[in-house]
Each structure stands twice: as structure tokens, then as C-alpha cells.
N, C-alpha and C. Protein backbone atom coordinates (compact mmCIF):
# COMPACT_ATOMS: atom_id res chain seq x y z
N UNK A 1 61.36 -116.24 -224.01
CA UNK A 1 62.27 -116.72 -222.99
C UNK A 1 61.53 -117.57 -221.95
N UNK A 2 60.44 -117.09 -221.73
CA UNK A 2 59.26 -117.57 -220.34
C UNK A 2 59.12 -119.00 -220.95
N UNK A 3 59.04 -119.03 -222.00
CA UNK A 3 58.39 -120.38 -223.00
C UNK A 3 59.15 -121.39 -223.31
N UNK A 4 60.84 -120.69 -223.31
CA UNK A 4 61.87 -122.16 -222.96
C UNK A 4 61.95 -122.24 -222.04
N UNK A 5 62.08 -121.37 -220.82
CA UNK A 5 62.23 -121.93 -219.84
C UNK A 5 61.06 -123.07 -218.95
N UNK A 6 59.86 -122.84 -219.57
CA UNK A 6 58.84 -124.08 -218.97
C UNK A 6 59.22 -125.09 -219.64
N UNK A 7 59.31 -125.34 -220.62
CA UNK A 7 59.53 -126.32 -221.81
C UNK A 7 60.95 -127.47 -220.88
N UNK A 8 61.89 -126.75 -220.73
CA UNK A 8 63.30 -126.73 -220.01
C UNK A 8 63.16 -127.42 -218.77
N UNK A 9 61.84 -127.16 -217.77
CA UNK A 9 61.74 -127.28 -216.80
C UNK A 9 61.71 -129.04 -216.59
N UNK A 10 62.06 -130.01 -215.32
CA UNK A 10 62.05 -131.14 -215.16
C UNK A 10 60.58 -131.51 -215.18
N UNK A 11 59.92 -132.96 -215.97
CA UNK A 11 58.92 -133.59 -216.06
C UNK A 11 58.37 -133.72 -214.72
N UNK A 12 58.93 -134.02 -214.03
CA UNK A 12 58.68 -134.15 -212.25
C UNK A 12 57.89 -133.19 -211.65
N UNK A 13 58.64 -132.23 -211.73
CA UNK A 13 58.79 -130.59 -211.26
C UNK A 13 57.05 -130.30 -211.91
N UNK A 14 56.84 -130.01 -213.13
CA UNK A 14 55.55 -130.01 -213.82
C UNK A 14 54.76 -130.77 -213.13
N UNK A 15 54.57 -131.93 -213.54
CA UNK A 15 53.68 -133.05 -212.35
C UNK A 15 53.43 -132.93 -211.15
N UNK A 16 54.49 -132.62 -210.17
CA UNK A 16 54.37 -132.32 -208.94
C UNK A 16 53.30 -131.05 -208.35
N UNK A 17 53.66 -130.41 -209.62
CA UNK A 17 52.31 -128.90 -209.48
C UNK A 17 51.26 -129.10 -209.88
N UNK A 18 51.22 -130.01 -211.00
CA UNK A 18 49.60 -130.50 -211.38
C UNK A 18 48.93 -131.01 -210.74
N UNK A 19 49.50 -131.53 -209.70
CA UNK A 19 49.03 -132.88 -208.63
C UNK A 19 49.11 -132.77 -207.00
N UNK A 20 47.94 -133.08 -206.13
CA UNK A 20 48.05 -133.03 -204.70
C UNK A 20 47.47 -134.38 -204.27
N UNK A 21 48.54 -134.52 -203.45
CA UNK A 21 48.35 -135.84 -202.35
C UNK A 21 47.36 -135.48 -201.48
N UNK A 22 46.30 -136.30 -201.22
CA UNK A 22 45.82 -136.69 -200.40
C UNK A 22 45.58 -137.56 -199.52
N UNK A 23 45.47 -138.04 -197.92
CA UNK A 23 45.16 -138.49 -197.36
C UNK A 23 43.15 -139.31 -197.10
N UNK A 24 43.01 -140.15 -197.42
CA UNK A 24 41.51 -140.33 -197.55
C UNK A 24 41.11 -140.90 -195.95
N UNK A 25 39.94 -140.47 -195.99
CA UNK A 25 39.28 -141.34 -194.44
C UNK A 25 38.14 -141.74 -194.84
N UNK A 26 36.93 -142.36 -193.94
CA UNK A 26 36.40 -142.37 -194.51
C UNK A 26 35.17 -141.77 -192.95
N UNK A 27 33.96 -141.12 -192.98
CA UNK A 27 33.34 -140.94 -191.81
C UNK A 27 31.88 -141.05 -192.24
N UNK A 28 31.34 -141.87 -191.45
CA UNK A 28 29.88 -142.66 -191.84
C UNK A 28 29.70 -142.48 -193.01
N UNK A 29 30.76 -143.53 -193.80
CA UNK A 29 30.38 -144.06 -195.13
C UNK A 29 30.94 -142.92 -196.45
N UNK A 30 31.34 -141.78 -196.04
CA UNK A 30 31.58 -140.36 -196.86
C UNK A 30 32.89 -140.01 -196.71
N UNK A 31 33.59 -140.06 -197.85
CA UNK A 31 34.76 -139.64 -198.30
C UNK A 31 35.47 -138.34 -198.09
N UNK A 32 36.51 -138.28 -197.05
CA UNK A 32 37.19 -136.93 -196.80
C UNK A 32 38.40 -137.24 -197.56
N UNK A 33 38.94 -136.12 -196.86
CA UNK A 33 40.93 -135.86 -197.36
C UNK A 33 41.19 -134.79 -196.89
N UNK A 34 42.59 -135.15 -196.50
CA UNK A 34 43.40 -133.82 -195.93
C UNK A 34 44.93 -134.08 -196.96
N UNK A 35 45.43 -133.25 -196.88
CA UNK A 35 46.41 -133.14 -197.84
C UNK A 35 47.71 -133.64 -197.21
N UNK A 36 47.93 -134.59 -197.76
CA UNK A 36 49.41 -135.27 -196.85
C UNK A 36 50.28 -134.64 -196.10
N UNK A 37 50.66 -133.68 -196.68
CA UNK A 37 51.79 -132.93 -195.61
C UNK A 37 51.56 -132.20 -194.35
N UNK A 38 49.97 -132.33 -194.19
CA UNK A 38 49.74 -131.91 -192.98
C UNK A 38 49.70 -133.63 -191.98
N UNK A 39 49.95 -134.07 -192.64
CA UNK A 39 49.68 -135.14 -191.50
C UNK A 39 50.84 -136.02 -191.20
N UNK A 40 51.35 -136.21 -189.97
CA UNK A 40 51.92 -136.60 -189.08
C UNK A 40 52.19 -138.54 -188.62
N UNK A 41 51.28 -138.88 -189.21
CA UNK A 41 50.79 -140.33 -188.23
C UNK A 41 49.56 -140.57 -188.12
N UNK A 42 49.21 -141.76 -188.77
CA UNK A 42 48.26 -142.93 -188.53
C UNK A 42 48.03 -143.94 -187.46
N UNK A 43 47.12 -143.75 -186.81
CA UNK A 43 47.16 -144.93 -185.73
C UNK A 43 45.86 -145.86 -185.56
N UNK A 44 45.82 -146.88 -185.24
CA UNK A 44 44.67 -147.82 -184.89
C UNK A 44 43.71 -147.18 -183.67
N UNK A 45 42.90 -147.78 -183.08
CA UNK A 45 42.74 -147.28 -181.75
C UNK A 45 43.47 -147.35 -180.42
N UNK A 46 43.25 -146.48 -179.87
CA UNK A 46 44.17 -145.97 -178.89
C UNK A 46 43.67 -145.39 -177.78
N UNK A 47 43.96 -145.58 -176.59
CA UNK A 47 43.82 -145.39 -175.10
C UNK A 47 43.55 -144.28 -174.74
N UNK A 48 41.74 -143.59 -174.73
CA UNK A 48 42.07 -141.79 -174.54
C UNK A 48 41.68 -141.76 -173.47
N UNK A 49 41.95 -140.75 -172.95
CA UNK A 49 41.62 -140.37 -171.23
C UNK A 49 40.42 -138.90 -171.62
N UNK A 50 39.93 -138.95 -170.71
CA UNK A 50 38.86 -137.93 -171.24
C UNK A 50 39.44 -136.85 -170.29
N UNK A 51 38.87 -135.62 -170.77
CA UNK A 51 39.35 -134.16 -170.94
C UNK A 51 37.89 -133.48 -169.75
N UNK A 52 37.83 -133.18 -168.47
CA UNK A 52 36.75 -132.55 -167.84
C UNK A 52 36.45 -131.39 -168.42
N UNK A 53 35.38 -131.05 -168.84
CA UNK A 53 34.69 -129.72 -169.29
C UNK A 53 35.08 -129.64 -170.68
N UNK A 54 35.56 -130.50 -171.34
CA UNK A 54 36.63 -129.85 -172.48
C UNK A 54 34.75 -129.74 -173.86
N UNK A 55 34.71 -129.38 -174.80
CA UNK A 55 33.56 -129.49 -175.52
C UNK A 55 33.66 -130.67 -175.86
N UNK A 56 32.37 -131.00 -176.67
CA UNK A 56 31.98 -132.34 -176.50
C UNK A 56 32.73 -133.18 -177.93
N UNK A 57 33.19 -132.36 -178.96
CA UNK A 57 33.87 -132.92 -179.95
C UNK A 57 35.01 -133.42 -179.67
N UNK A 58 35.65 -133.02 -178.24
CA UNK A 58 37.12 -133.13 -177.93
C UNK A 58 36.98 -134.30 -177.03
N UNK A 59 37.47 -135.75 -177.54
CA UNK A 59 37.13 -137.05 -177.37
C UNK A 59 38.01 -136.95 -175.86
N UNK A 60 39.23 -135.92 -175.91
CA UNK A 60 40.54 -136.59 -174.79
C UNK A 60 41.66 -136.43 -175.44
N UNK A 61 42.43 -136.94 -174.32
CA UNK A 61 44.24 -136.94 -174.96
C UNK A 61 44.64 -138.21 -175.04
N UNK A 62 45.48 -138.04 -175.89
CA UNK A 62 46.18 -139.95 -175.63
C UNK A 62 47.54 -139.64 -175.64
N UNK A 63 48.66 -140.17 -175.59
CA UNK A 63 50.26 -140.28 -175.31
C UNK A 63 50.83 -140.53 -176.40
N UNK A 64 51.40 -140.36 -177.28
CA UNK A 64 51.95 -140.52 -178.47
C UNK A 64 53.21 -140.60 -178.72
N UNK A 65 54.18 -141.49 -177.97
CA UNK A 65 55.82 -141.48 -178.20
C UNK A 65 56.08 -140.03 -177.00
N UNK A 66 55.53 -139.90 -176.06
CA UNK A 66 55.47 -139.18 -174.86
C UNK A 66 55.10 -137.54 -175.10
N UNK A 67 54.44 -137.52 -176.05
CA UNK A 67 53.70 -136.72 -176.58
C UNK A 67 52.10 -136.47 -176.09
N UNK A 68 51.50 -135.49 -175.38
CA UNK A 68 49.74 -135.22 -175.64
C UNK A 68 49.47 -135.10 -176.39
N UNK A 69 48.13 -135.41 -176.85
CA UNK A 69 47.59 -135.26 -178.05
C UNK A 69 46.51 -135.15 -178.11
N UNK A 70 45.74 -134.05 -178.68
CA UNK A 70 44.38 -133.53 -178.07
C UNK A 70 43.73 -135.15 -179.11
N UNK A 71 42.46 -135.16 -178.88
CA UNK A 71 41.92 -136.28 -179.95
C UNK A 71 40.81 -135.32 -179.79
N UNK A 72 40.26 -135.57 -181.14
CA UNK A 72 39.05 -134.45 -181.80
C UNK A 72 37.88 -135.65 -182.46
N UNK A 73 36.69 -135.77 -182.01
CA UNK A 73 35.98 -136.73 -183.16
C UNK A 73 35.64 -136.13 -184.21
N UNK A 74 35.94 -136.40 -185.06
CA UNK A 74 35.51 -135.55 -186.43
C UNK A 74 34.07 -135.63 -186.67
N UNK A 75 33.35 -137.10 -186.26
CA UNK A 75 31.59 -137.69 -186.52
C UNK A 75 31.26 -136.12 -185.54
N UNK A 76 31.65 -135.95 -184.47
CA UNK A 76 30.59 -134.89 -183.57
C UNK A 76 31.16 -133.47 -184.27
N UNK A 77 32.44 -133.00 -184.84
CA UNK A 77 32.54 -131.86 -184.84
C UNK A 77 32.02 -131.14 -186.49
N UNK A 78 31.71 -132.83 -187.28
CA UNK A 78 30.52 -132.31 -188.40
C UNK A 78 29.34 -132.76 -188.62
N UNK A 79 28.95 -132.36 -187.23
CA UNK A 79 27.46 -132.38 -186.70
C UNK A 79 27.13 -134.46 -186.92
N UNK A 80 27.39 -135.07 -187.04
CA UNK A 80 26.96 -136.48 -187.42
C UNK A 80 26.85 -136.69 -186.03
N UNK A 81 26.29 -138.11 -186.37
CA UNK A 81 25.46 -139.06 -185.04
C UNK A 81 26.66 -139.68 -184.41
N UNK A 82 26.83 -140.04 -183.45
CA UNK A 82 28.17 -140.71 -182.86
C UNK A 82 28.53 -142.11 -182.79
N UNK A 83 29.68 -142.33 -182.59
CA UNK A 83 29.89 -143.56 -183.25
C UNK A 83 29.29 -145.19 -182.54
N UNK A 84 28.58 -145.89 -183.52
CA UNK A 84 27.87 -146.86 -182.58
C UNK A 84 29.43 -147.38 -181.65
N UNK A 85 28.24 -147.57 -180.50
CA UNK A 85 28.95 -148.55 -179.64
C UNK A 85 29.79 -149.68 -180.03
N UNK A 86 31.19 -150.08 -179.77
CA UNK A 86 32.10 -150.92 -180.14
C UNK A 86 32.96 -150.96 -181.12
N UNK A 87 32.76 -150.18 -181.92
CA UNK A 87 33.06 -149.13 -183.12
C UNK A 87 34.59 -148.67 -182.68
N UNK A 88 35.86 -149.28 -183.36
CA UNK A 88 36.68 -148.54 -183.47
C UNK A 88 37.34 -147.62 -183.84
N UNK A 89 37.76 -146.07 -183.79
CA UNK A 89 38.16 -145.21 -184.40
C UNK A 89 39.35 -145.61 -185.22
N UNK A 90 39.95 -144.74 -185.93
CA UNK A 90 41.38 -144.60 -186.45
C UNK A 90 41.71 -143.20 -186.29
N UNK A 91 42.45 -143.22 -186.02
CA UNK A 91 43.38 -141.60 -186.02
C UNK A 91 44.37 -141.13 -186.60
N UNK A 92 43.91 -139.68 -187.49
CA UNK A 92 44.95 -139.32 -188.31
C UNK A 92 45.65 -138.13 -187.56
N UNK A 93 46.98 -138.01 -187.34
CA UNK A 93 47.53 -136.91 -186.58
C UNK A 93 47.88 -136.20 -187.41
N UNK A 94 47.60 -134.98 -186.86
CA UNK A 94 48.27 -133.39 -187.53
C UNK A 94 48.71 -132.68 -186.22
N UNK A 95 49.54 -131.77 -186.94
CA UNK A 95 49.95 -130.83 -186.01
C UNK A 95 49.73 -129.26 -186.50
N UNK A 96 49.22 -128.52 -185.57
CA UNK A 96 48.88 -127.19 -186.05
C UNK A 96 49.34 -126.16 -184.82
N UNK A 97 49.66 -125.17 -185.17
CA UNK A 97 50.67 -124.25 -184.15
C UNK A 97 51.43 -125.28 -183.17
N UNK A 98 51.90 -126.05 -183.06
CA UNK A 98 53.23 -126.91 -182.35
C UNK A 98 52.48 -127.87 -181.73
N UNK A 99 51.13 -128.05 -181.71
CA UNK A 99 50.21 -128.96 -180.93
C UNK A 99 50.09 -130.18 -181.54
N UNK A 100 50.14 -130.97 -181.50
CA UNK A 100 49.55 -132.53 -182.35
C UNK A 100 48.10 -132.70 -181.52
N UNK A 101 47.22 -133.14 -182.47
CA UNK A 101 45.71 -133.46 -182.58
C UNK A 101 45.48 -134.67 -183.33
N UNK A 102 44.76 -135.80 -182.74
CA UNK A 102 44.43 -136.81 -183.29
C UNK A 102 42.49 -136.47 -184.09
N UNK A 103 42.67 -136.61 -185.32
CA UNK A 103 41.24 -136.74 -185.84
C UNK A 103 40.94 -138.23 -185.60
N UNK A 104 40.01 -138.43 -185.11
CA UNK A 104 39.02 -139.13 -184.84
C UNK A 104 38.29 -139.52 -185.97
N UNK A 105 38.62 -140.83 -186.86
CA UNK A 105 37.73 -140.91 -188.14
C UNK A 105 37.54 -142.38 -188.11
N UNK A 106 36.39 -142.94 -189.05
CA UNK A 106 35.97 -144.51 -188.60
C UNK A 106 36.57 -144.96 -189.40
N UNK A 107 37.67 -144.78 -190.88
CA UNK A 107 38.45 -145.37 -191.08
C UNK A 107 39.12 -144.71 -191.93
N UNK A 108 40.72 -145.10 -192.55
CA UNK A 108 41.65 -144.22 -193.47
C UNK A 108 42.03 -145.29 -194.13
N UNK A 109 41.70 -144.41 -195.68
CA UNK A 109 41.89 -144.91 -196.73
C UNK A 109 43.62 -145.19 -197.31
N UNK A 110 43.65 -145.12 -198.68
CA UNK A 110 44.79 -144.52 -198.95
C UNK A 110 45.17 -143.17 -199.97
N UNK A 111 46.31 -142.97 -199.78
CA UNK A 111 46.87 -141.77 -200.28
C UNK A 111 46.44 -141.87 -201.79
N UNK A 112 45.48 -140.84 -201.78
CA UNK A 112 45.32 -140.12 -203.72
C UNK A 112 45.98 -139.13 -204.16
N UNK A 113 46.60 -139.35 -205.90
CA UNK A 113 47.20 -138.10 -206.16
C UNK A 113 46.10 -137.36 -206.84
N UNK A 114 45.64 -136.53 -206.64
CA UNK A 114 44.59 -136.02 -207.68
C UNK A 114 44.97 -134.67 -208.17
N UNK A 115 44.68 -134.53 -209.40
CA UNK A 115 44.62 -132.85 -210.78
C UNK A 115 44.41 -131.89 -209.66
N UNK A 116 45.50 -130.75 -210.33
CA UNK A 116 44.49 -129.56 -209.46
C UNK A 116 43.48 -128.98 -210.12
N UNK A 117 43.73 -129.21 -211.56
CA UNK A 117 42.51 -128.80 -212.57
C UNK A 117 41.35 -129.60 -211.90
N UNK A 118 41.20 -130.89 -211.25
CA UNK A 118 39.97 -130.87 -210.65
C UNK A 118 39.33 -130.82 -209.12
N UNK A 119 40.17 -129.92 -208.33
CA UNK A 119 39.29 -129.46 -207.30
C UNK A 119 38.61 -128.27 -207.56
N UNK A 120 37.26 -128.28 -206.82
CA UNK A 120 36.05 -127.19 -207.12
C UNK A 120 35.79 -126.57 -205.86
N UNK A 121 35.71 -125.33 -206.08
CA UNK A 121 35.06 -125.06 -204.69
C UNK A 121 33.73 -125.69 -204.08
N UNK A 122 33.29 -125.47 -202.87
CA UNK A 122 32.15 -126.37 -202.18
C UNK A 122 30.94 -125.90 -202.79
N UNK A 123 29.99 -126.77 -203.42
CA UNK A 123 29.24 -126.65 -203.97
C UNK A 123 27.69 -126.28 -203.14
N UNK A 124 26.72 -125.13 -203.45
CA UNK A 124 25.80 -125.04 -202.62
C UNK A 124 25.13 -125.82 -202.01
N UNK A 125 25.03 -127.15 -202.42
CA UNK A 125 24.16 -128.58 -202.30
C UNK A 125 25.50 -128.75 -200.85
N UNK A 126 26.38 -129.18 -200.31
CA UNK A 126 27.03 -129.25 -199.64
C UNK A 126 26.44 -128.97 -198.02
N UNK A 127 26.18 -129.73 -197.02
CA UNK A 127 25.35 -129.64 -195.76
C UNK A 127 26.37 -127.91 -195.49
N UNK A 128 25.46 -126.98 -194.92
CA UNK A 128 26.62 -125.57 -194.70
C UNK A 128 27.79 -125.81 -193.48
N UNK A 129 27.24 -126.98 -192.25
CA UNK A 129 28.26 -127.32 -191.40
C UNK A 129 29.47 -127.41 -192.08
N UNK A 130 29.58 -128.56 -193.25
CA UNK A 130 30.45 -129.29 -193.81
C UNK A 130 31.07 -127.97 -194.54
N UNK A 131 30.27 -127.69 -195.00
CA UNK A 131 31.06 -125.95 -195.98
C UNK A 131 31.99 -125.47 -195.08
N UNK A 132 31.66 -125.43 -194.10
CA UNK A 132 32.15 -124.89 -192.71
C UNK A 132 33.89 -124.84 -192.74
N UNK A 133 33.50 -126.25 -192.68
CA UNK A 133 35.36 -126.96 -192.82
C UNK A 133 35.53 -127.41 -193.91
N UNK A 134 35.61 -127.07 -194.86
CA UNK A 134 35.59 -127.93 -196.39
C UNK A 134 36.41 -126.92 -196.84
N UNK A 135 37.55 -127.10 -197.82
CA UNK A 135 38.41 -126.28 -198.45
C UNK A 135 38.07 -126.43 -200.02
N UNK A 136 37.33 -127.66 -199.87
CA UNK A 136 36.74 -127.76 -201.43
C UNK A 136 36.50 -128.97 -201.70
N UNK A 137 36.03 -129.73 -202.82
CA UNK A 137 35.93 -130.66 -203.23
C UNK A 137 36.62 -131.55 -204.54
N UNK A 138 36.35 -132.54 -204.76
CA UNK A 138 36.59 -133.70 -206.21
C UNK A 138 36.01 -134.83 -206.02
N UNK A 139 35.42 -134.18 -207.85
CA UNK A 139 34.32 -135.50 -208.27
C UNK A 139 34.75 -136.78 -208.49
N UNK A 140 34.93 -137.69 -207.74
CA UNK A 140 36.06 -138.92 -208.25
C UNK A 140 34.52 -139.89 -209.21
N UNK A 141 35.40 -140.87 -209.55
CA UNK A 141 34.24 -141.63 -209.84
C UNK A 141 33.23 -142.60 -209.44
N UNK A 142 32.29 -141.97 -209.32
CA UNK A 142 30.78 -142.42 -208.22
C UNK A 142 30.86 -141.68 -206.99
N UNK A 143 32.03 -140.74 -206.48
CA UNK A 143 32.39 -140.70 -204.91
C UNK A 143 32.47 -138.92 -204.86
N UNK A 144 32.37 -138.06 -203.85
CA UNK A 144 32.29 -137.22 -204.05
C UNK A 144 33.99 -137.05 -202.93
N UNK A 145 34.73 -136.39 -202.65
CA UNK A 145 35.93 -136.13 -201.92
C UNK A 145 35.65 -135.01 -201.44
N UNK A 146 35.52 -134.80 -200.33
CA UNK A 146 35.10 -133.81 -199.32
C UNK A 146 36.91 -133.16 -198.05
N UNK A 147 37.61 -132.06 -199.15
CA UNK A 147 38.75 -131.92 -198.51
C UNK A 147 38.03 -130.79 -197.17
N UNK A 148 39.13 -131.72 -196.36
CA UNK A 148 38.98 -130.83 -195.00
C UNK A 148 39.70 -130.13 -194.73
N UNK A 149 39.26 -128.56 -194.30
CA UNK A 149 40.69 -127.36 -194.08
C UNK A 149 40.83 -127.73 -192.24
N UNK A 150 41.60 -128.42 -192.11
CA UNK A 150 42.52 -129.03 -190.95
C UNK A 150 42.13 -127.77 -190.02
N UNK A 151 42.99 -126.18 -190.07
CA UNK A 151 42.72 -125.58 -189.03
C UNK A 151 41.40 -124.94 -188.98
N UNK A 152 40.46 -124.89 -189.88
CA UNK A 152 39.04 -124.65 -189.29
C UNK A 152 38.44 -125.84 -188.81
N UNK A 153 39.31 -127.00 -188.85
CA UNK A 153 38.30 -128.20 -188.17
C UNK A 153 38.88 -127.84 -186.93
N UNK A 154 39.71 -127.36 -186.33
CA UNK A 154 40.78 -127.24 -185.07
C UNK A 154 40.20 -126.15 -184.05
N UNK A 155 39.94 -125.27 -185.23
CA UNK A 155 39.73 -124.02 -184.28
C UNK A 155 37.97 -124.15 -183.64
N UNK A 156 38.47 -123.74 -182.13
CA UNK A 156 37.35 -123.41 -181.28
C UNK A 156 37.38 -122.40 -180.66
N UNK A 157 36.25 -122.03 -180.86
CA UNK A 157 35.92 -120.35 -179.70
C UNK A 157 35.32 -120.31 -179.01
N UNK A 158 35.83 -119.69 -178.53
CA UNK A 158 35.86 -119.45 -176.77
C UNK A 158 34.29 -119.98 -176.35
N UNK A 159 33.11 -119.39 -177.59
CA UNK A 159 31.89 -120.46 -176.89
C UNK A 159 31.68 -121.69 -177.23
N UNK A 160 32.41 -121.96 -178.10
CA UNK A 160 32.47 -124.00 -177.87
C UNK A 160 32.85 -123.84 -176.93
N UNK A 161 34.34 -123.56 -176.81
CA UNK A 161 35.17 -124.35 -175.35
C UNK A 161 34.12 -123.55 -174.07
């Protein structure tokens, strides 16, 4: 019975489970992704106001359709060097517990569908920061895809902040 009913099931429906969207960025030269449905909005650069005391990954807020929006640099919060001078960001928005957060990335790619047969978990070779926030990886070709788990890039404790 289990065996007509997959058989039965819509071509779509199948595909849709084999397969996850991703969002690509790109941060000094190295290939991320977050998984589309967490994300909200793409923007160019944008007007941040800086945040007093806030930790040092937390770039500021910017206004978003009359919205705050924390902005996060992603280069400082996985340990990287900061962004040369004149250097425009791009920002990918998510929202996590009702908050919108702009990631801070030096540029966004486009949307990949990729196998779930090929994401791997983070491999020991992997910097351990990056393990840190990494939900896993895919070997594309020549490129390694470094997925980011959105709320461990988010979350700070109490001794960051």
C-alpha cells in the first residue's frame, strides 16, 4: 500500500523534498547559504547608524519600510578581517523571534536548488569558528558551500553583548 501510494504521489511534491533552496553570498571570496525561506529581503548598501556599546559584530540599525533592523557583519562575527575601506556591503534580511536582522555580506549570489542527498555535515578541516555557525556543507563544483544556521549566527550572550 506504502509503495502505491509514493509511486501515486505528484512529481513536484517528490522533487520539492529532494531539493533545498538556497540563498548564496559571498564573504571574502568564500561561498555561504542560508536557506531561502528564512530570508526576507535583499538590499544594496544602506544608511546604518551605529549602536553605543552594542558588540563589535553588531554594525547598527538601519530603517527598513519603518522597520529597525539590527545589521550584523557577518566578516567580524566569523572571526575574518574587516571590510577594506570603501567596500560596499549587501544585506540579506532575516527575521528570527519577530526581530529583522540585516547580515552584512560583501556580496549575494543567486538562489541554488541543491540534493539533499548532498549536504554533509561540517567537516573536521572546517576553521571550528565557522563549525560554530555552519549547519553543514556542499561540495559544488570547484566551490565548497558553507550553510549558515541563521540563529546561531544571531545568538549572543550575555558576554559578547
Amino acid at each position: 500500500m506504502n509503495q502505491i501510494v509514493a509511486r501515486g504521489r505528484d512529481s513536484q511534491e517528490v522533487l520539492a523534498a529532494e531539493t533545498q533552496d538556497y540563498v548564496t553570498m559571498f564573504i571574502e571570496g568564500q561561498l555561504f547559504g542560508i536557506p531561502v525561506l528564512t530570508v526576507q529581503d535583499v538590499l544594496g548598501a544602506q544608511k546604518i547608524t551605529r549602536i553605543p556599546l552594542a558588540p563589535r559584530e553588531v554594525a547598527g540599525s538601519l530603517n527598513l519600510r519603518g522597520r529597525i533592523v539590527t545589521a550584523i557583519d557577518v566578516r567580524l562575527r566569523l572571526g575574518l578581517a574587516p571590510r577594506p575601506e570603501g567596500e560596499q556591503p549587501m544585506s540579506v534580511v532575516v527575521e528570527l523571534g519577530g526581530e529583522l536582522y540585516s547580515l552584512m555580506v560583501d556580496s549575494v549570489g543567486e538562489v541554488l536548488s541543491l540534493p539533499s542527498a548532498g549536504f554533509e555535515r561540517n567537516p573536521p578541516t572546517l576553521d571550528p569558528l565557522w563549525r560554530e555557525f555552519s549547519a553543514g556543507i556542499f561540495r559544488l563544483q570547484g566551490k565548497l558551500l558553507v550553510v549558515l544556521d541563521v540563529m546561531r549566527l544571531l545568538e549572543f550572550t550575555r558576554q559578547e553583548a
